[in-house]
N, C-alpha and C. Protein backbone atom coordinates (compact mmCIF):
# COMPACT_ATOMS: atom_id res chain seq x y z
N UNK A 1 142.39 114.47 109.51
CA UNK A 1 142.71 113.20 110.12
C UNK A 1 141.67 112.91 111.20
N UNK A 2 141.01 111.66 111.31
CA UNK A 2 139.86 111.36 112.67
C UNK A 2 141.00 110.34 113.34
N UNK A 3 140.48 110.17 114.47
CA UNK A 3 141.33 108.77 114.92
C UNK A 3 140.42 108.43 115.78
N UNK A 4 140.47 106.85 116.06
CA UNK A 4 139.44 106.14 116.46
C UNK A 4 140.11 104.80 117.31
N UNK A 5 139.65 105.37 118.50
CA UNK A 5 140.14 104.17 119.43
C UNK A 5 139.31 102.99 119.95
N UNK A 6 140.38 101.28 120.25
CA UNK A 6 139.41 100.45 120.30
C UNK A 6 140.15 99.73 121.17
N UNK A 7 139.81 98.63 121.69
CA UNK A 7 140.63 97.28 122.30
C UNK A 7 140.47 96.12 121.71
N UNK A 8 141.97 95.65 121.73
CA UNK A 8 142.12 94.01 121.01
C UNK A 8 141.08 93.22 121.53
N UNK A 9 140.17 92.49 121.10
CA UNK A 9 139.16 91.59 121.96
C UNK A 9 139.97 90.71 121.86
N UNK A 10 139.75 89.46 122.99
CA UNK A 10 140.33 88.39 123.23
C UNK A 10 139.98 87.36 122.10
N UNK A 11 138.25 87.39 121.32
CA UNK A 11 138.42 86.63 120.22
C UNK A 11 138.72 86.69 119.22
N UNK A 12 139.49 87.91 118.88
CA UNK A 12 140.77 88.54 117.66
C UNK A 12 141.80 87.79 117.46
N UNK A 13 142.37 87.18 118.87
CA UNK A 13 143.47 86.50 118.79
C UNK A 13 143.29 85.22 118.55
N UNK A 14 144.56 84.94 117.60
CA UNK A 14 145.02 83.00 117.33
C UNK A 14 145.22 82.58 118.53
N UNK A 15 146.17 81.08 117.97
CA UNK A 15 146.27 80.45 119.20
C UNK A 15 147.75 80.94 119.60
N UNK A 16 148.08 81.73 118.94
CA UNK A 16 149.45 82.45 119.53
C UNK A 16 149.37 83.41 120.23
N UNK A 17 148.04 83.99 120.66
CA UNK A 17 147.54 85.40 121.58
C UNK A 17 147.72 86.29 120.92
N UNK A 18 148.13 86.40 119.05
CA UNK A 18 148.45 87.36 118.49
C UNK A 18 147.01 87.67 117.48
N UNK A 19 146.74 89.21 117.38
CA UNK A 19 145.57 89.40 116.72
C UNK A 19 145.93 88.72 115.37
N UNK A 20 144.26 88.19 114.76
CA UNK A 20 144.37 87.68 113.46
C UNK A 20 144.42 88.55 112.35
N UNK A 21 145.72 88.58 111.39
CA UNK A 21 145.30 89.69 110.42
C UNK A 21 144.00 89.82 110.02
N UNK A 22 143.11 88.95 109.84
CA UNK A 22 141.57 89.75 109.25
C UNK A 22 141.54 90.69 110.21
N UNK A 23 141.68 90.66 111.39
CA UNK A 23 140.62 91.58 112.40
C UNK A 23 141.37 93.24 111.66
N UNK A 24 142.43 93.16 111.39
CA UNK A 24 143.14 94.83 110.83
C UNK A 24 141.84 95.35 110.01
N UNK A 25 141.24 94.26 108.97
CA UNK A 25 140.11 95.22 107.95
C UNK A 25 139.06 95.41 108.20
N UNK A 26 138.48 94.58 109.66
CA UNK A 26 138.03 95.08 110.12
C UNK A 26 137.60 96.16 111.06
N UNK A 27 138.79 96.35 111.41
CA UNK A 27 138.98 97.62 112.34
C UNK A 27 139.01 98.76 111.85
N UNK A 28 140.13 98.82 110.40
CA UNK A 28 139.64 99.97 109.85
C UNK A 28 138.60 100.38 109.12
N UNK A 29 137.69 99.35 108.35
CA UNK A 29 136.45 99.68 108.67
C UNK A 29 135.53 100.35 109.40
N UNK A 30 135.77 99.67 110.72
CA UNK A 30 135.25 100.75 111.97
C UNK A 30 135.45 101.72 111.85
N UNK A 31 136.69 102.42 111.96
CA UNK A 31 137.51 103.75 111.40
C UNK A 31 136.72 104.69 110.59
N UNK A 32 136.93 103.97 109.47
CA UNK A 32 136.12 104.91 108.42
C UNK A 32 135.03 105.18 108.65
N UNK A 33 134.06 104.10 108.78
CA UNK A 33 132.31 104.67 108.81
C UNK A 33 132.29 105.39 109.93
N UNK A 34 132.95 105.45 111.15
CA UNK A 34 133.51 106.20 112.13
C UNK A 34 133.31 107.97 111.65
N UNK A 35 134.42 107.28 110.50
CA UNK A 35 134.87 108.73 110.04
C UNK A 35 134.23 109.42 109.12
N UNK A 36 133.39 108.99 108.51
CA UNK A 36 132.15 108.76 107.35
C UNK A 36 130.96 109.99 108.34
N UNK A 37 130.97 109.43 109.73
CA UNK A 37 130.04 109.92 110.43
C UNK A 37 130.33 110.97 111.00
N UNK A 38 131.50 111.26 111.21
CA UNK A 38 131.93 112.74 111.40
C UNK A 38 131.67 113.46 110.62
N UNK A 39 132.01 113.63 109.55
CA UNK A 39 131.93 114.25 108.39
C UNK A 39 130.46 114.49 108.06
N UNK A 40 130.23 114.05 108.50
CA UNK A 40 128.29 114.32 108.25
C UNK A 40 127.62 113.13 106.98
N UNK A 41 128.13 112.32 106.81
CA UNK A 41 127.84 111.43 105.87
C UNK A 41 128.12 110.08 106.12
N UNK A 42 127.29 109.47 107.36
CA UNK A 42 127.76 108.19 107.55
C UNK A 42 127.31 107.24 106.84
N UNK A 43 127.51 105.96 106.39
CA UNK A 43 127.30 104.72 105.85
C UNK A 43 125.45 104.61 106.21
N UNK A 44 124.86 104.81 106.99
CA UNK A 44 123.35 104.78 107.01
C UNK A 44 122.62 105.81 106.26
N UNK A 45 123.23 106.95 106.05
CA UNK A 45 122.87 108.45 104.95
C UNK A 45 123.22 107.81 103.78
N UNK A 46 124.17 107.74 103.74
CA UNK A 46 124.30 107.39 101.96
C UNK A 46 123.54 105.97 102.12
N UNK A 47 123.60 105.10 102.23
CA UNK A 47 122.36 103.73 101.92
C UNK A 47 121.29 103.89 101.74
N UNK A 48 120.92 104.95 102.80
CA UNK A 48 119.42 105.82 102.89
C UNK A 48 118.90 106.55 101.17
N UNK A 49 119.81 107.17 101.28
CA UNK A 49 119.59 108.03 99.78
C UNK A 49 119.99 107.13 98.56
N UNK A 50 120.39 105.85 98.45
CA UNK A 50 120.86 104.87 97.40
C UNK A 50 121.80 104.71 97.00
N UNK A 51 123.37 105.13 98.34
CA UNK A 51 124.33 105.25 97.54
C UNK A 51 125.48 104.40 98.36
N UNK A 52 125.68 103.54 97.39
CA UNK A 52 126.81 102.44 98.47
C UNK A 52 128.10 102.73 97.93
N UNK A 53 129.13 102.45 98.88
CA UNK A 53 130.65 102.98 98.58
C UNK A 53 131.80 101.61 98.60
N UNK A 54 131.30 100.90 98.10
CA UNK A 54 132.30 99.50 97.83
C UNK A 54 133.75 99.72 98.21
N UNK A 55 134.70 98.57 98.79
CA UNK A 55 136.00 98.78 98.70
C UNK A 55 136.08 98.17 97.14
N UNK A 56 136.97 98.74 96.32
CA UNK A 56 137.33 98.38 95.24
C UNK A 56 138.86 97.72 95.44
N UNK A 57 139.76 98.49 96.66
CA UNK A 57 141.07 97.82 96.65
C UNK A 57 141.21 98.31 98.10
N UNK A 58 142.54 97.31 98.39
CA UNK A 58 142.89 97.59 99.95
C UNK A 58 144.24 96.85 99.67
N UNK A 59 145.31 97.59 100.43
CA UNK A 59 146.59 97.10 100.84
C UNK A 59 146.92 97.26 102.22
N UNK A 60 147.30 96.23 102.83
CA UNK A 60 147.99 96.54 104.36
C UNK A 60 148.95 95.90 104.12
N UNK A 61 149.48 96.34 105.39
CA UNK A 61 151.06 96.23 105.68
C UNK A 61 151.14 95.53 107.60
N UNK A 62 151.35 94.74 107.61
CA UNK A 62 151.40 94.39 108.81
C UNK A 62 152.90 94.79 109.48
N UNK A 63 153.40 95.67 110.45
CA UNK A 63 154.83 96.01 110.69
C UNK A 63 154.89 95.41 111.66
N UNK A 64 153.90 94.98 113.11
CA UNK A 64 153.77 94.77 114.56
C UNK A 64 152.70 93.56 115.04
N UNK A 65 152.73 92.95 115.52
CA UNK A 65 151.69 92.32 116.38
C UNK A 65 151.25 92.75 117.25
N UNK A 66 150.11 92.78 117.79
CA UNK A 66 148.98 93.08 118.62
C UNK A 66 148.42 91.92 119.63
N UNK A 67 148.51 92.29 120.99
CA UNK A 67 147.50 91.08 121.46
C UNK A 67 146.45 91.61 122.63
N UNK A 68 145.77 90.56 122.94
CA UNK A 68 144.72 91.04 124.09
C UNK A 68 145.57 91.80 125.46
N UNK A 69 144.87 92.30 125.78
CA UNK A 69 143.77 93.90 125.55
C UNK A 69 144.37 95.27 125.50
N UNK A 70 145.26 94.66 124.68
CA UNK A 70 145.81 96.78 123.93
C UNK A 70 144.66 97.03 123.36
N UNK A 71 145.22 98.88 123.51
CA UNK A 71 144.18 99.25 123.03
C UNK A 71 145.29 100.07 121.89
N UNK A 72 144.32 99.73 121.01
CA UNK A 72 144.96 100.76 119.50
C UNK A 72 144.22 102.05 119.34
N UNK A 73 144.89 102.83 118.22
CA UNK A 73 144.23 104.06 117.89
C UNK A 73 144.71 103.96 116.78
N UNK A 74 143.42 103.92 115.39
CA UNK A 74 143.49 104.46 114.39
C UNK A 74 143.12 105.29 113.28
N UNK A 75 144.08 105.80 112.97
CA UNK A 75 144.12 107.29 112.28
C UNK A 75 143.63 107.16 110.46
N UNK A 76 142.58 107.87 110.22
CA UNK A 76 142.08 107.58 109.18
C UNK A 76 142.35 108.85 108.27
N UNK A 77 142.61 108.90 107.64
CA UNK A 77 143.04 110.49 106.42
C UNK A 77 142.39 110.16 105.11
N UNK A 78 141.70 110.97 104.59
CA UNK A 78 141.45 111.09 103.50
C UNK A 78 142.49 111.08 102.14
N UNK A 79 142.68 110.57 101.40
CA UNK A 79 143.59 110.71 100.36
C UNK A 79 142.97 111.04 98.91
N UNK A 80 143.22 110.82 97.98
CA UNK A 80 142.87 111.17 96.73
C UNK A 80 141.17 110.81 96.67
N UNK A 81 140.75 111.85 96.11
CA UNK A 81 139.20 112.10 95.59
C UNK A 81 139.62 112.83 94.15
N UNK A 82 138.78 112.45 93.18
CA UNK A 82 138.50 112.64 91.98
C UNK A 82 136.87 113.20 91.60
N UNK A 83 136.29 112.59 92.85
CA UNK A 83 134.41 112.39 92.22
C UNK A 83 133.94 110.94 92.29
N UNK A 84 135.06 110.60 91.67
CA UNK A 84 134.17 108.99 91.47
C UNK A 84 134.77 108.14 92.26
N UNK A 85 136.46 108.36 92.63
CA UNK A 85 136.98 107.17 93.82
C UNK A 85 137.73 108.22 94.69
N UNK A 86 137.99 107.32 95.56
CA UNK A 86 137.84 107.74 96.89
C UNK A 86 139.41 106.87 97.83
N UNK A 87 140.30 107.34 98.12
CA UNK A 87 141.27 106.55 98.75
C UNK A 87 141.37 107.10 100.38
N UNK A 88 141.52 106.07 101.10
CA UNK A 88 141.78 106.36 102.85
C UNK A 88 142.92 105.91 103.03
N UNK A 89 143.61 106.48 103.99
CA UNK A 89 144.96 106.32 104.61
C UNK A 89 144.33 105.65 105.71
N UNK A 90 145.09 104.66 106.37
CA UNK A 90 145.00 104.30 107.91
C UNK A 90 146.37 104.03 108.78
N UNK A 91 146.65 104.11 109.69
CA UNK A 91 148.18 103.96 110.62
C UNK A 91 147.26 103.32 111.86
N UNK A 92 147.45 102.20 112.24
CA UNK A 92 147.04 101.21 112.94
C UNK A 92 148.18 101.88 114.48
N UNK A 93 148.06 102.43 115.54
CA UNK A 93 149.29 102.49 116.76
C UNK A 93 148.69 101.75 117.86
N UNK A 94 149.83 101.71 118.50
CA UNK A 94 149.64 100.79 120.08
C UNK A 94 149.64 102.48 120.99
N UNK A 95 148.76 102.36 121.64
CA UNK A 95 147.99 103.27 122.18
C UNK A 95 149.22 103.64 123.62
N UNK A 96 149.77 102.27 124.18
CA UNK A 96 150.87 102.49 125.46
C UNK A 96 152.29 103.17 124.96
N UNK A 97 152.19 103.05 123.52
CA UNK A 97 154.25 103.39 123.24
C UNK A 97 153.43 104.17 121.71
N UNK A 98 152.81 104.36 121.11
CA UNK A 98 153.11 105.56 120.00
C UNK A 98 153.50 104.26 118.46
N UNK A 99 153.58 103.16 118.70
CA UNK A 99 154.19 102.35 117.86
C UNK A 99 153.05 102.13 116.48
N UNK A 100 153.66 102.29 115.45
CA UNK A 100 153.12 102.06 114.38
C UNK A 100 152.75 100.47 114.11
N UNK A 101 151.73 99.84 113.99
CA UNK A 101 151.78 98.77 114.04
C UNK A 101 150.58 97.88 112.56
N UNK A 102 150.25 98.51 111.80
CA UNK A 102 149.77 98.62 110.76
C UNK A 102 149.18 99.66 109.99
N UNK A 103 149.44 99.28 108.50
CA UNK A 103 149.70 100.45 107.78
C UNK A 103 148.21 99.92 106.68
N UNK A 104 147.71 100.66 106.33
CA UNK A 104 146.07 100.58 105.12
C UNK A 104 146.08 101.46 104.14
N UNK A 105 145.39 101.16 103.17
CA UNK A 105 145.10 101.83 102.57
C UNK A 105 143.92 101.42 101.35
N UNK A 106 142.62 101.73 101.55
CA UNK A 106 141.41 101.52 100.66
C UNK A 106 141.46 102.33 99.54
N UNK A 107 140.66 101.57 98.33
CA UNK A 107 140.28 102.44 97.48
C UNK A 107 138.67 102.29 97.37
N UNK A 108 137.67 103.26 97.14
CA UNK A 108 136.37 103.04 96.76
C UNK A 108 135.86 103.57 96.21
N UNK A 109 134.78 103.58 95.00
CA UNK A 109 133.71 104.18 94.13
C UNK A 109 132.36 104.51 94.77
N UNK A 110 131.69 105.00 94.02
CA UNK A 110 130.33 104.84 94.96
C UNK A 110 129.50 104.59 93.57
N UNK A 111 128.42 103.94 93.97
CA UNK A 111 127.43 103.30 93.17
C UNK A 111 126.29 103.04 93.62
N UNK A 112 125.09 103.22 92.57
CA UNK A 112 123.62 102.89 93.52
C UNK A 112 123.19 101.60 93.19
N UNK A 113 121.91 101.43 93.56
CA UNK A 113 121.83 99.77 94.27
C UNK A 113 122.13 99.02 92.90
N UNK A 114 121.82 99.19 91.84
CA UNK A 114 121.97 98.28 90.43
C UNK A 114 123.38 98.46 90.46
N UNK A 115 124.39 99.07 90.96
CA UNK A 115 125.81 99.30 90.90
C UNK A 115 126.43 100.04 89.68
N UNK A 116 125.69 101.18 89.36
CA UNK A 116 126.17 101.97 88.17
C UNK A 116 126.50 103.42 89.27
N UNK A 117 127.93 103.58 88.30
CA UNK A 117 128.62 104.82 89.24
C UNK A 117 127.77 105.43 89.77
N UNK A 118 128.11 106.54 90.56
CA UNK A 118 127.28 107.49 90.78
C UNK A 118 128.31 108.80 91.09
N UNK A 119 127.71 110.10 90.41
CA UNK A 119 128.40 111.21 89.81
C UNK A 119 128.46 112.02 91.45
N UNK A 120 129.05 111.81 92.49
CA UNK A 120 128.67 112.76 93.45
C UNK A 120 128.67 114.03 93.74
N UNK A 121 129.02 114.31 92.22
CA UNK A 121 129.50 115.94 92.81
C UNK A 121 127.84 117.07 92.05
N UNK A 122 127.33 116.14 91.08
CA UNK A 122 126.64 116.04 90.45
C UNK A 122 125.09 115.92 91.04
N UNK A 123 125.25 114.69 92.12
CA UNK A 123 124.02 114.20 92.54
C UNK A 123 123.61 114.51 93.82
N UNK A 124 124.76 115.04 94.51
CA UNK A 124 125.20 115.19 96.25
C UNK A 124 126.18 116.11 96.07
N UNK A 125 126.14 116.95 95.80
CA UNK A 125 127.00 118.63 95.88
C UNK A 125 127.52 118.74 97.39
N UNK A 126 126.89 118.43 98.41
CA UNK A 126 127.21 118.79 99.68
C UNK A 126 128.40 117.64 100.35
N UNK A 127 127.52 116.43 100.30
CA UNK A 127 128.84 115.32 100.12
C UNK A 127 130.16 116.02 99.31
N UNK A 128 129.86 115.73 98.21
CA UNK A 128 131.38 116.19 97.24
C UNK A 128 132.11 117.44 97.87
N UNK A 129 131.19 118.32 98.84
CA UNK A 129 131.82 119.85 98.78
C UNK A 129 133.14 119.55 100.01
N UNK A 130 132.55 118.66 101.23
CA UNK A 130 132.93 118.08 102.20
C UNK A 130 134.47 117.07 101.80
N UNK A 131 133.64 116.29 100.73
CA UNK A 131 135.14 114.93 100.98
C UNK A 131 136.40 115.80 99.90
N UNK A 132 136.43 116.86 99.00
CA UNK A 132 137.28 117.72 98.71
C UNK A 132 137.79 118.25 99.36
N UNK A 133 137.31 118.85 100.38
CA UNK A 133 137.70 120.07 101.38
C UNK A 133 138.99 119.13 102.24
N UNK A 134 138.03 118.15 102.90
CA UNK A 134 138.73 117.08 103.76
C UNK A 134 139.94 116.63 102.54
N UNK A 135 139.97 116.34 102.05
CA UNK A 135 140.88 115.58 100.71
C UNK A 135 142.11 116.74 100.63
N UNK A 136 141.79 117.80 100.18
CA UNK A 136 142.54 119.59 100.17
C UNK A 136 143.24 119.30 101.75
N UNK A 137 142.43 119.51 102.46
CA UNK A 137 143.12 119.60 104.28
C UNK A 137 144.77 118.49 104.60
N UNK A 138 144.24 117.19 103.93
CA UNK A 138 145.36 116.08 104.59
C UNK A 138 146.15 116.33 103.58
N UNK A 139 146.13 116.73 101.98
CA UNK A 139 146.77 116.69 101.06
C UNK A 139 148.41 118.07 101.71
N UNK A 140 147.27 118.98 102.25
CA UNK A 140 148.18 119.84 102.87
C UNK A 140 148.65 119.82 103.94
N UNK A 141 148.48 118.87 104.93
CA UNK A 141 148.58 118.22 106.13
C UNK A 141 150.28 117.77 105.76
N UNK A 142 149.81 116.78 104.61
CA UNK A 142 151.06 116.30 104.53
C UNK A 142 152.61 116.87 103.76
N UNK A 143 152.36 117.86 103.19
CA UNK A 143 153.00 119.15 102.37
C UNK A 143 153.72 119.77 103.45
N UNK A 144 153.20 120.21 104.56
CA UNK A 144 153.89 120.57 105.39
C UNK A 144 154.68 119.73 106.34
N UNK A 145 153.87 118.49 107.04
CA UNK A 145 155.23 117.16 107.73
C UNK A 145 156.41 116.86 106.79
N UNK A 146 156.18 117.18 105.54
CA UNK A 146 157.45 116.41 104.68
C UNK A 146 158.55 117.54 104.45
């Protein structure tokens, strides 16, 4: 699990002072390449070497509103890896009370610049050895909370 803290900017919010749902995909965005970069493989390494990681799918869940200037913290987990896709967990909280306040979840492939898969376990052994391990860790992360 990484978690990654930020503040509501004031131009996030409508005219109701409430953040705009776009700003959620963007944030977890942040998150990930965040978390991309921990891991030793941030979004500028893989581009570098020819390898882009598309969202293919995304679901949120909006449970809470948000407004200027909380600060959130969100928690990014690795979920299912296969090789070729790739799923992230996210839990959006209000940083003052612990409150769950949006829920994510991406799916992505990776592909080089003409956009034909790309085999990572195959082409990038060290990547693949990493987002398994991480993938193994939360899989058992969550085996034990339940």
């Amino acid at each position: 699990m990484f978690k990654y803290r930020r503040r509501v900017k004031y131009y996030e919010t409508d005219m109701m002072s409430i953040t705009h749902h776009s700003n959620y995909l963007r944030w977890i965005e942040e998150a990930r390449m965040e978390y991309f970069r921990a891991l030793g493989w941030g979004y500028e390494k893989l581009e570098q070497d020819g390898v882009i990681c598309p969202v293919v799918e995304v679901n949120c869940r909006y449970l809470q509103t948000t407004t200027f200037p909380e600060e959130v913290e969100i928690e990014v987990t690795l979920g299912k890896f296969n090789g070729a896709r790739l799923v992230c967990e996210y839990e959006v909280k209000r940083v003052s009370n612990g409150e769950v306040v949006h829920r994510a979840h991406t799916e992505h492939c990776f592909v080089d610049g003409e956009g034909k898969i790309v085999n990572i376990k195959r082409q990038y052994p060290e990547m693949h050895k990493v987002l398994v391990e991480e993938s193994k860790k939360n899989i058992q992360r969550e085996a034990v909370s339940e």
